[in-house]
C-alpha atoms as a PDB file:
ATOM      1  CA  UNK A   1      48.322 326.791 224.441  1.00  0.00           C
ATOM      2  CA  UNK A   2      45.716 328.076 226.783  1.00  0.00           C
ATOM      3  CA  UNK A   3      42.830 326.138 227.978  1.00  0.00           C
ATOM      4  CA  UNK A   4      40.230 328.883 225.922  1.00  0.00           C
ATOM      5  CA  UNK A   5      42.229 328.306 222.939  1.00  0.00           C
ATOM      6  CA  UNK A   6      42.171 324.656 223.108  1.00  0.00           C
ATOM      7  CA  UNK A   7      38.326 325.184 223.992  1.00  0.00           C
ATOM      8  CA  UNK A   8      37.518 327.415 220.468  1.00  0.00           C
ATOM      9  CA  UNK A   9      39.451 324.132 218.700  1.00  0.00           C
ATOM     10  CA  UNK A  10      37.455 321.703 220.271  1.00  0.00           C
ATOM     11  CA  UNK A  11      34.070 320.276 218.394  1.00  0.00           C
ATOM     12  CA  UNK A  12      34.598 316.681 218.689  1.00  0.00           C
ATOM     13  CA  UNK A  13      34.153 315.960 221.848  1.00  0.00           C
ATOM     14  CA  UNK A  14      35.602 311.869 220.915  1.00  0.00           C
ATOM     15  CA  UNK A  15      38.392 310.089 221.964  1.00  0.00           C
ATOM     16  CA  UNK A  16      40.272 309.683 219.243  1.00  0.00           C
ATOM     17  CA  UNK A  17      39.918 313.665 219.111  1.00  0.00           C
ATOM     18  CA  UNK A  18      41.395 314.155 222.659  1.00  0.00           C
ATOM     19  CA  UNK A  19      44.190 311.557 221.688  1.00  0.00           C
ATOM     20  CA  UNK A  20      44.790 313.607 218.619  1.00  0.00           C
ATOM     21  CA  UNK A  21      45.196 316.865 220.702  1.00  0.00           C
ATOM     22  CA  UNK A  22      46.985 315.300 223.436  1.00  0.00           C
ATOM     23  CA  UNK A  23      49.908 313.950 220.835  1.00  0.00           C
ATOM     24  CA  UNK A  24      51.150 317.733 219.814  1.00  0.00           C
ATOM     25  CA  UNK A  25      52.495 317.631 223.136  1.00  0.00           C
ATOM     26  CA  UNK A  26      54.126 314.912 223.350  1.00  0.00           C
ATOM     27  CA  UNK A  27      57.881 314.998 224.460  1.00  0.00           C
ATOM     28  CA  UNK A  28      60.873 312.769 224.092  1.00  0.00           C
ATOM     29  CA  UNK A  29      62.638 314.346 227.311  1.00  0.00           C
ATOM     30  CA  UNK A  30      59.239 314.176 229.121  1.00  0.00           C
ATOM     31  CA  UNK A  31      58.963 310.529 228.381  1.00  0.00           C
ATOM     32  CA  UNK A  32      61.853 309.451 229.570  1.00  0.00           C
ATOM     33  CA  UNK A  33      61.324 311.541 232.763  1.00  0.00           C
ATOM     34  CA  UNK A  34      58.291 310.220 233.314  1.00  0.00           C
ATOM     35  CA  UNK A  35      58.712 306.488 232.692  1.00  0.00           C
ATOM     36  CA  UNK A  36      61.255 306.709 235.864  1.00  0.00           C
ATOM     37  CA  UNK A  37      58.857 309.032 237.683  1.00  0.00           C
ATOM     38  CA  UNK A  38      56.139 306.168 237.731  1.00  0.00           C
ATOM     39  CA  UNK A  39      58.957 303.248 238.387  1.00  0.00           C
ATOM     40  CA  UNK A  40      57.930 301.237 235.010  1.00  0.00           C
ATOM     41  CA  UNK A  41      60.793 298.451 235.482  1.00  0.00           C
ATOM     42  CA  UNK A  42      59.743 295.094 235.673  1.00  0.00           C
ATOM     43  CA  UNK A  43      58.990 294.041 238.767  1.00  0.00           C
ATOM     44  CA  UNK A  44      57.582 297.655 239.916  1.00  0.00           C
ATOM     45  CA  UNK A  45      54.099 298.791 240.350  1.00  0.00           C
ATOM     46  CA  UNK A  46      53.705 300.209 236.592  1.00  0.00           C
ATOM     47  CA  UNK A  47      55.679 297.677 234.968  1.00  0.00           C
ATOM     48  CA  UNK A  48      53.795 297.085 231.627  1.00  0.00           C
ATOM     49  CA  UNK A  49      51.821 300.223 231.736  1.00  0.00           C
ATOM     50  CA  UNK A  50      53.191 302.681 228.656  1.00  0.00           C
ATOM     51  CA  UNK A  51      53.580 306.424 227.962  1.00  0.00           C
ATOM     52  CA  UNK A  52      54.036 308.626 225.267  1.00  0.00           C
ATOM     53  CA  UNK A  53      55.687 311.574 226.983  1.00  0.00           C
ATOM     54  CA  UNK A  54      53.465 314.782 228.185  1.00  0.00           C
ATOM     55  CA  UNK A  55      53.266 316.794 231.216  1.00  0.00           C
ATOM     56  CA  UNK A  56      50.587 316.447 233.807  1.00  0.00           C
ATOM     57  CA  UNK A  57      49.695 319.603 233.181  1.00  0.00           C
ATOM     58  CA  UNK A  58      48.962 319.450 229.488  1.00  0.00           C
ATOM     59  CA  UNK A  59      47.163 316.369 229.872  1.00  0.00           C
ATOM     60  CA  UNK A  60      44.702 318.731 232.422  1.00  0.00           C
ATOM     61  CA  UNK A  61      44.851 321.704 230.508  1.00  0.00           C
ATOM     62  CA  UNK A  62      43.380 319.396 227.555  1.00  0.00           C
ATOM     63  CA  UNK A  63      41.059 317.645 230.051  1.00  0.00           C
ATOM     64  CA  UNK A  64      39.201 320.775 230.909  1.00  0.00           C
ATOM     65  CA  UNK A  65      38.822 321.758 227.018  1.00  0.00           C
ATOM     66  CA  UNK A  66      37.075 318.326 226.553  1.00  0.00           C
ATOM     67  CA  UNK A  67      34.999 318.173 230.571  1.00  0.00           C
ATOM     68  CA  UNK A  68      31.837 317.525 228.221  1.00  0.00           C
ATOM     69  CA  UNK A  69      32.768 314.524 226.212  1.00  0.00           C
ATOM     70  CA  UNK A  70      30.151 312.057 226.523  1.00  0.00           C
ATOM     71  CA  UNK A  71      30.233 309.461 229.158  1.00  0.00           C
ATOM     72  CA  UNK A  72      30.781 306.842 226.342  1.00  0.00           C
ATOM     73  CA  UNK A  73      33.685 308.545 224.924  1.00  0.00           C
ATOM     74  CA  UNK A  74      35.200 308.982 228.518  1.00  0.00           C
ATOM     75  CA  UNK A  75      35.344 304.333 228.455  1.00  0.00           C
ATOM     76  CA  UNK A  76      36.987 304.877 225.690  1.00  0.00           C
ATOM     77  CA  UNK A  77      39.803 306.837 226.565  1.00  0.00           C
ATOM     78  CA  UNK A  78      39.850 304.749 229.743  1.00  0.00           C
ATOM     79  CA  UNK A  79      39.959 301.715 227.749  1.00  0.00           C
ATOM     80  CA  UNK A  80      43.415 303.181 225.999  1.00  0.00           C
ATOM     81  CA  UNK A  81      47.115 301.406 226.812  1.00  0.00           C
ATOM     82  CA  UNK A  82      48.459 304.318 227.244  1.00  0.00           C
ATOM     83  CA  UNK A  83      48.944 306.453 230.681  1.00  0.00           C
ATOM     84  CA  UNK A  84      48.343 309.887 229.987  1.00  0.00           C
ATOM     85  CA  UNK A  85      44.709 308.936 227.740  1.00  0.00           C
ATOM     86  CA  UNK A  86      43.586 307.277 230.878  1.00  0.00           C
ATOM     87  CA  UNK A  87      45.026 310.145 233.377  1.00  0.00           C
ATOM     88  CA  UNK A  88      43.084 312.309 230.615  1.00  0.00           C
ATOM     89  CA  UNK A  89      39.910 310.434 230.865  1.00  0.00           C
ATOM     90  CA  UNK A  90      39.828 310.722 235.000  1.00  0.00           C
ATOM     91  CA  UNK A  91      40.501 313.835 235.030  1.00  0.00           C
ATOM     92  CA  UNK A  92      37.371 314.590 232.742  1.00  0.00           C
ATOM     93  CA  UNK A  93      35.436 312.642 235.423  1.00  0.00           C
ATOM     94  CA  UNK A  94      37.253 314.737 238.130  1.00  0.00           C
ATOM     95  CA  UNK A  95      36.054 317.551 236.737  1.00  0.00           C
ATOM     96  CA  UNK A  96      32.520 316.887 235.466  1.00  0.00           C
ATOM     97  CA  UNK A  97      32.267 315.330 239.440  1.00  0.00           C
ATOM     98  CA  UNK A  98      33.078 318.851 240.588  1.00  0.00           C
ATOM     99  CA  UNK A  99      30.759 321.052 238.618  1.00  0.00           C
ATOM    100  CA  UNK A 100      28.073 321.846 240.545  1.00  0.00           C
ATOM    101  CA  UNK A 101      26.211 322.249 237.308  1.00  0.00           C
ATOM    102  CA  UNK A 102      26.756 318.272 236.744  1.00  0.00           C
ATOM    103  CA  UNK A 103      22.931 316.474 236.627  1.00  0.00           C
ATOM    104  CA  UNK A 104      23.091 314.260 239.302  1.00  0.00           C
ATOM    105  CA  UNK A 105      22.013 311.537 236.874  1.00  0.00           C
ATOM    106  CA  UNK A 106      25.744 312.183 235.086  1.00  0.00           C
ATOM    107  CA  UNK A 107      27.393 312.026 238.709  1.00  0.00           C
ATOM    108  CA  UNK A 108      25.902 308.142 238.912  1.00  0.00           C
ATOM    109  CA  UNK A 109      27.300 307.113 235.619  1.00  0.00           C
ATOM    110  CA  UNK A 110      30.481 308.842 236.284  1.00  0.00           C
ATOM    111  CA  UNK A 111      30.557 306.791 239.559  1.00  0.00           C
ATOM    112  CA  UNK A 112      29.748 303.455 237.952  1.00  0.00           C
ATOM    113  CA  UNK A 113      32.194 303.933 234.763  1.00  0.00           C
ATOM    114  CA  UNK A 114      34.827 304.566 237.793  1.00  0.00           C
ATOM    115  CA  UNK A 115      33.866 301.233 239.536  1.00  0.00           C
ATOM    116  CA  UNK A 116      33.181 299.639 236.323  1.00  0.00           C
ATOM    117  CA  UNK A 117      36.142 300.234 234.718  1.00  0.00           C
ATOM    118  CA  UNK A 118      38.642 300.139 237.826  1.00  0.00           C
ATOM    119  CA  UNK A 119      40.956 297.213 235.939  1.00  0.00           C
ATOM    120  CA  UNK A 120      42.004 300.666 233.683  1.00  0.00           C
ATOM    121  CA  UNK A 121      42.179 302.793 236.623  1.00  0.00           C
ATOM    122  CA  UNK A 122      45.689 300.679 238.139  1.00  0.00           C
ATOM    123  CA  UNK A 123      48.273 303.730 239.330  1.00  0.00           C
ATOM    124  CA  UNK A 124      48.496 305.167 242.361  1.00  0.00           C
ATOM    125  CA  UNK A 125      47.683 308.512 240.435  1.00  0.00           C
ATOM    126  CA  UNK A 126      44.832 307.435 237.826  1.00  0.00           C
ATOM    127  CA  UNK A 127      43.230 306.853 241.532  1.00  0.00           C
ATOM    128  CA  UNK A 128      44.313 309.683 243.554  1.00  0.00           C
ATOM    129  CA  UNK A 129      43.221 312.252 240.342  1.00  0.00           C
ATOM    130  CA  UNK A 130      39.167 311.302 240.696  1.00  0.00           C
ATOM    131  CA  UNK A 131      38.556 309.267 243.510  1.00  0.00           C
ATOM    132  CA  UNK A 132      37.876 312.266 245.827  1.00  0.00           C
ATOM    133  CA  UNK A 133      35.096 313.615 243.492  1.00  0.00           C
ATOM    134  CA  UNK A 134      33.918 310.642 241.039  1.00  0.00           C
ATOM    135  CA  UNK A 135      33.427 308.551 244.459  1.00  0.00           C
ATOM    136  CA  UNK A 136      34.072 310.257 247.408  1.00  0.00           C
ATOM    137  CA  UNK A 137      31.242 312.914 246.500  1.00  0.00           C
ATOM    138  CA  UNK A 138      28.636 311.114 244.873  1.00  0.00           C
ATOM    139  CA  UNK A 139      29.091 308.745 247.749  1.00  0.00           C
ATOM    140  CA  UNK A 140      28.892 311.120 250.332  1.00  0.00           C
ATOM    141  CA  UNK A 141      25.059 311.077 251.449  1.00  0.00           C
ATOM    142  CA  UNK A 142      24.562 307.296 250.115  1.00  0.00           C
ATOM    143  CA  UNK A 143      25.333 304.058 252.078  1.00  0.00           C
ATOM    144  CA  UNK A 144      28.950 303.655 252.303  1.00  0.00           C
ATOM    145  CA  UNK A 145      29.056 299.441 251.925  1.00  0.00           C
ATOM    146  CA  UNK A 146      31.225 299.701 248.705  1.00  0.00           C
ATOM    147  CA  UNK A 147      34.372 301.480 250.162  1.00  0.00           C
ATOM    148  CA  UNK A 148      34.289 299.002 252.545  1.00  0.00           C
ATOM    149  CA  UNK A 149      34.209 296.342 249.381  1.00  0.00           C
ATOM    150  CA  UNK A 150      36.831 298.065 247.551  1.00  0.00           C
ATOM    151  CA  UNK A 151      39.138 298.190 250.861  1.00  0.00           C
ATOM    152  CA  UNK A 152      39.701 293.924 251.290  1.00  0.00           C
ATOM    153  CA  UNK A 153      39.483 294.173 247.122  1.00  0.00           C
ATOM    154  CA  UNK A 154      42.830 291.628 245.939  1.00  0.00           C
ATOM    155  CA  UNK A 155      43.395 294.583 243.618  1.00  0.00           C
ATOM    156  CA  UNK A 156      45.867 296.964 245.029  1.00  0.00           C
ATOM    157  CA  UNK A 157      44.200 300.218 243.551  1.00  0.00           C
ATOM    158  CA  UNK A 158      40.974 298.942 244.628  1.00  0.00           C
ATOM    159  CA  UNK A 159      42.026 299.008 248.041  1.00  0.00           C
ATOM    160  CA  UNK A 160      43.454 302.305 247.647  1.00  0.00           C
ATOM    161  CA  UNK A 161      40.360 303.870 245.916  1.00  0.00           C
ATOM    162  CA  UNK A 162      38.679 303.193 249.502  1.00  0.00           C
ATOM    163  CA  UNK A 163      40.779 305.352 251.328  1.00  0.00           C
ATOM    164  CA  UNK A 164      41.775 308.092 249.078  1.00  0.00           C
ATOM    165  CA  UNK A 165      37.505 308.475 248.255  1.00  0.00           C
ATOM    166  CA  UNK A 166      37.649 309.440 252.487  1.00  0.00           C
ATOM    167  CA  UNK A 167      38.973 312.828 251.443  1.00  0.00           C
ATOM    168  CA  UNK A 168      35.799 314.231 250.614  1.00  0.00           C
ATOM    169  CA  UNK A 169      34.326 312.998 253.642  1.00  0.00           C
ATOM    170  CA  UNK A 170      37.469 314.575 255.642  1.00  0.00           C
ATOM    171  CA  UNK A 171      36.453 318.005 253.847  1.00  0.00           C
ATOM    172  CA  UNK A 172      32.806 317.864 255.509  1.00  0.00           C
ATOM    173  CA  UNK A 173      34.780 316.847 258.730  1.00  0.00           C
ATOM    174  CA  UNK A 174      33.327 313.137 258.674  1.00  0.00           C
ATOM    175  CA  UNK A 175      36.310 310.911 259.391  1.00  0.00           C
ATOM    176  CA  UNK A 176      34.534 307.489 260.194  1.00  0.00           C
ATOM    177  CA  UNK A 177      35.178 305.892 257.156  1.00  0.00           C
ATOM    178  CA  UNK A 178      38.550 307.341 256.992  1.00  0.00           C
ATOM    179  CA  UNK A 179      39.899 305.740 260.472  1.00  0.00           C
ATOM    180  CA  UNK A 180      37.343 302.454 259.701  1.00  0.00           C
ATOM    181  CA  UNK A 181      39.113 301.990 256.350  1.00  0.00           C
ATOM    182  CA  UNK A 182      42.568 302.649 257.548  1.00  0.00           C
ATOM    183  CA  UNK A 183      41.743 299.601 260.429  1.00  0.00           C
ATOM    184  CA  UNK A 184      41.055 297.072 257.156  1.00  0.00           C
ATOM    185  CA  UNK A 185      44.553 298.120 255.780  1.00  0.00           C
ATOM    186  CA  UNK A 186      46.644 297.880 258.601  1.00  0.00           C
ATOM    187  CA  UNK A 187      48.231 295.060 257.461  1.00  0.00           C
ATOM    188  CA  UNK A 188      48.176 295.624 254.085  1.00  0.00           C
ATOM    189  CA  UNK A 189      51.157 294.296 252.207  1.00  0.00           C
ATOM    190  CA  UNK A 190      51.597 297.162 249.756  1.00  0.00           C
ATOM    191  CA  UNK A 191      53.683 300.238 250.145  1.00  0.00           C
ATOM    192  CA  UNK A 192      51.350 302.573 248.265  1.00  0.00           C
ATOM    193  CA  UNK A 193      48.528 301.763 250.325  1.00  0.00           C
ATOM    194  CA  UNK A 194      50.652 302.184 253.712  1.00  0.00           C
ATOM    195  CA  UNK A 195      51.276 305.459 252.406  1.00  0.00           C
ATOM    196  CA  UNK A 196      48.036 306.122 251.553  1.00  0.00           C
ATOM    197  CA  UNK A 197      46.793 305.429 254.834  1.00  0.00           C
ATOM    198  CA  UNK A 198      49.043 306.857 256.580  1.00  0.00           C
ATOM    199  CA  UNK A 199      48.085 310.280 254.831  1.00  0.00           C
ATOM    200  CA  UNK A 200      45.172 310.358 254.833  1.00  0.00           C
ATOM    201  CA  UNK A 201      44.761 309.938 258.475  1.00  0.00           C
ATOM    202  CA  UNK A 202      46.965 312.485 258.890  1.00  0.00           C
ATOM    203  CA  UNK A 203      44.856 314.712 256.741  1.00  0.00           C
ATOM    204  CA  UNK A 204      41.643 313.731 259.028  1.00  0.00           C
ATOM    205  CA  UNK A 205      43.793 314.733 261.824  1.00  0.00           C
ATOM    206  CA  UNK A 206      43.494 318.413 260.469  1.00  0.00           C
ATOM    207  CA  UNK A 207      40.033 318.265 261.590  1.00  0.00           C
ATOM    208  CA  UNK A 208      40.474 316.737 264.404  1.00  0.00           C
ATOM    209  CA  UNK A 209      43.675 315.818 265.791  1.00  0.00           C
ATOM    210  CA  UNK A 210      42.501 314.235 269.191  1.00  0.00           C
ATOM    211  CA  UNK A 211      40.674 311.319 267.001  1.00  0.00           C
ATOM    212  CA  UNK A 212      44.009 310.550 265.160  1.00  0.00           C
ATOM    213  CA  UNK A 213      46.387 310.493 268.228  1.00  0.00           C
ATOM    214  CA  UNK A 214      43.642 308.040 270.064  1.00  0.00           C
ATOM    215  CA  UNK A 215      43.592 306.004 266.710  1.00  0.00           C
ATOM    216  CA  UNK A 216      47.236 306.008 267.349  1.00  0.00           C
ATOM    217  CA  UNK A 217      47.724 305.173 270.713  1.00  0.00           C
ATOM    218  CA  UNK A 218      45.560 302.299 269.355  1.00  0.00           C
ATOM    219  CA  UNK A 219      47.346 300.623 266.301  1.00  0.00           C
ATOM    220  CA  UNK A 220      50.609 302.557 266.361  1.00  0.00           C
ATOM    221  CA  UNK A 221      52.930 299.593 267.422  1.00  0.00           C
ATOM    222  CA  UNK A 222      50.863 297.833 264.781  1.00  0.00           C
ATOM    223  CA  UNK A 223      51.318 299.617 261.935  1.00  0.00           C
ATOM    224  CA  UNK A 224      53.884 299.645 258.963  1.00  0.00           C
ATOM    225  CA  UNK A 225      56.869 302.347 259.911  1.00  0.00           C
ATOM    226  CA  UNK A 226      55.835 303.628 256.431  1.00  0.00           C
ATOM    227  CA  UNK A 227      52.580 304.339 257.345  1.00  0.00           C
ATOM    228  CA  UNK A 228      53.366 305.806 260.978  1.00  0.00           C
ATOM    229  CA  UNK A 229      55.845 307.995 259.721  1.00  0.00           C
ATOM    230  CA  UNK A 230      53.159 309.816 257.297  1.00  0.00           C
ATOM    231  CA  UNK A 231      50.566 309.872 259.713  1.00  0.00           C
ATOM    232  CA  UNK A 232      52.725 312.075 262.244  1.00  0.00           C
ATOM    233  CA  UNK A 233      54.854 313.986 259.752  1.00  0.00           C
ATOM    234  CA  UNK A 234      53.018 316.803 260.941  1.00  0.00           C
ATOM    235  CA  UNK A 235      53.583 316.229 264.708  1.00  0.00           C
ATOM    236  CA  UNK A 236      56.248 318.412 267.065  1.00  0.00           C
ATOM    237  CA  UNK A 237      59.155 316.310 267.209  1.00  0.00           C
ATOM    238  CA  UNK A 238      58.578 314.821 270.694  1.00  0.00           C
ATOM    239  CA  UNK A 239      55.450 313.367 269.618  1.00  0.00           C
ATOM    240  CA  UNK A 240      56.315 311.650 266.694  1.00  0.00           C
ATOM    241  CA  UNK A 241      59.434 310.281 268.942  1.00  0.00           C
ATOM    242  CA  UNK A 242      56.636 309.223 271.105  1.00  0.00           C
ATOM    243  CA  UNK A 243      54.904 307.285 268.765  1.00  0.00           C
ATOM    244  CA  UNK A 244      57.424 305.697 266.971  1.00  0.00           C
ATOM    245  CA  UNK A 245      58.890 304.133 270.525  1.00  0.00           C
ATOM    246  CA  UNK A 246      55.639 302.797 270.456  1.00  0.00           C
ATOM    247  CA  UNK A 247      56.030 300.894 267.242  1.00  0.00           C
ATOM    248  CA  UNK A 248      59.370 299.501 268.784  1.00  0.00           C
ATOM    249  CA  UNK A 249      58.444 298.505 271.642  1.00  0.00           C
ATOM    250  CA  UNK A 250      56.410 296.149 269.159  1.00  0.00           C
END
C-alpha cells in the first residue's frame, strides 16, 4: 500500500493506531529473517529484544503516514517491547527532525524524548535511523558538551549516538566533533562502535581527506583492525597497505 493511501486511512494519529497498521504487515518469513539479521541469540547484542516480522520499508512507509503523531504518542511507541514500534517511532522523529516546516520548539522535544528515552533506543539501527537529524541537527549551532557525555556513556548505544549524531556536522563540512569523538572511542571495547568510528571518519574524510590520513598517521597503530579497516576502505590499495603496516608494527 502506498504511503498516500495509508495517509487518507490515517486519523488517529496514536500508538496503538500505528501498531494496529503496522501488524497487517507482519510476516512469518520476514521474522525469521530478521531475528538472524539483528543476531538475537543470547549472548549477542539484541539478545532479549523481540520482533514481529515486517520489512524496514513498511515500517517507513507507515512512519511517514503517521510524521504528525504527537510527541506524547511518539514515548509511547518508544516505550513498546517490540523492534519495529520503536524503529517506527524514530523514524517519526527522523522525519519530523527533517521537515523544515518542524517549529523549532518540536525539534527540542524531539531532541530530549531522544536523550530521554535512550534506554528504548538500544540497536545499532534504532540509533543510526534518527541520530543524524533528532541530534545531530538540532545540535548543530548549540554547545556540543552532550555528545561528548554520551561518548564515555557505560551504555553502548549511548556511545554510539555520539558519533553517528557527527554526520550532520560532516554534511556542513565540520568534522571536529567527528575526529574528537572518534579519539574518546579508540579503545572502546565494542565492535559496533569500532565500526562506527571507523565510518564515520571515513565519511569526514569525503570532505576532507588530508584531516583523516593525519588523524591516521596519529592513532592508526592504535586502533582496533575493525575500525582501521572501515576508515580506509575507500583508500587505493597501497595506502590502506600503508596503514595497516602501521597497526602491526604496533
Amino acid at each position: 500500500m502506498s504511503v498516500e493511501k495509508i495517509s487518507q486511512q490515517t486519523t488517529n494519529l496514536t500508538a496503538a493506531a500505528f501498531i494496529e497498521k503496522l501488524s497487517t504487515y507482519q510476516s512469518n518469513a520476514e521474522l525469521e529473517k530478521i531475528t538472524r539479521y539483528f543476531k538475537t541469540e543470547e549472548g549477542d547484542y539484541g539478545a532479549g529484544d523481540r520482533f514481529i516480522g515486517v520489512r524496514m520499508g513498511q515500517v517507513f512507509e507507515v512512519a511517514k503516514a503517521f510524521v504528525t503523531m504527537p510527541v506524547q504518542e511518539i514515548e509511547k511507541l518508544l516505550e513498546s517491547p517490540v523492534h519495529e514500534h520503536r524503529a517506527g517511532a524514530v523514524s517519526i522523529m527522523d522525519f519530523r527532525a527533517r521537515d523544515k516546516k518542524t517549529s523549532e520548539d518540536v525539534k527540542k522535544a524531539l531532541f530530549e524524548l531522544y536523550l530521554d528515552r535512550h534506554d528504548q533506543i538500544n540497536n545499532w539501527d534504532l540509533v543510526d535511523r534518527a541520530a543524524c537529524f533528532v541530534v545531530g541537527s538540532y545540535l548543530f549551532d548549540k554547545p556540543r558538551d552532550i555528545l561528548y557525555q554520551l561518548a564515555v556513556s557505560e551504555n553502548m548505544w549511548q556511545r554510539r549516538t555520539a558519533m553517528v549524531s557527527t554526520s550532520y556536522f560532516i554534511r556542513k563540512g565540520d568534522l571536529t566533533d567527528t575526529f574528537g569523538i572518534a579519539q574518546i572511542l579508540l579503545n572502546d571495547r565494542e565492535d559496533l562502535i569500532h565500526k562506527a568510528v571507523g565510518g564515520w571518519i571515513r565519511q569526514a574524510g569525503t570532505k576532507n581527506k588530508a584531516q583523516l590520513m593525519a588523524f591516521l598517521e596519529k592513532y592508526a597503530a592504535a586502533m582496533p583492525r575493525t575500525m582501521l579497516r572501515y576508515a580506509i576502505e575507500h583508500f587505493d590499495k597501497s595506502d590502506r597497505e600503508y596503514y595497516m603496516n602501521l597497526k602491526s608494527i604496533d
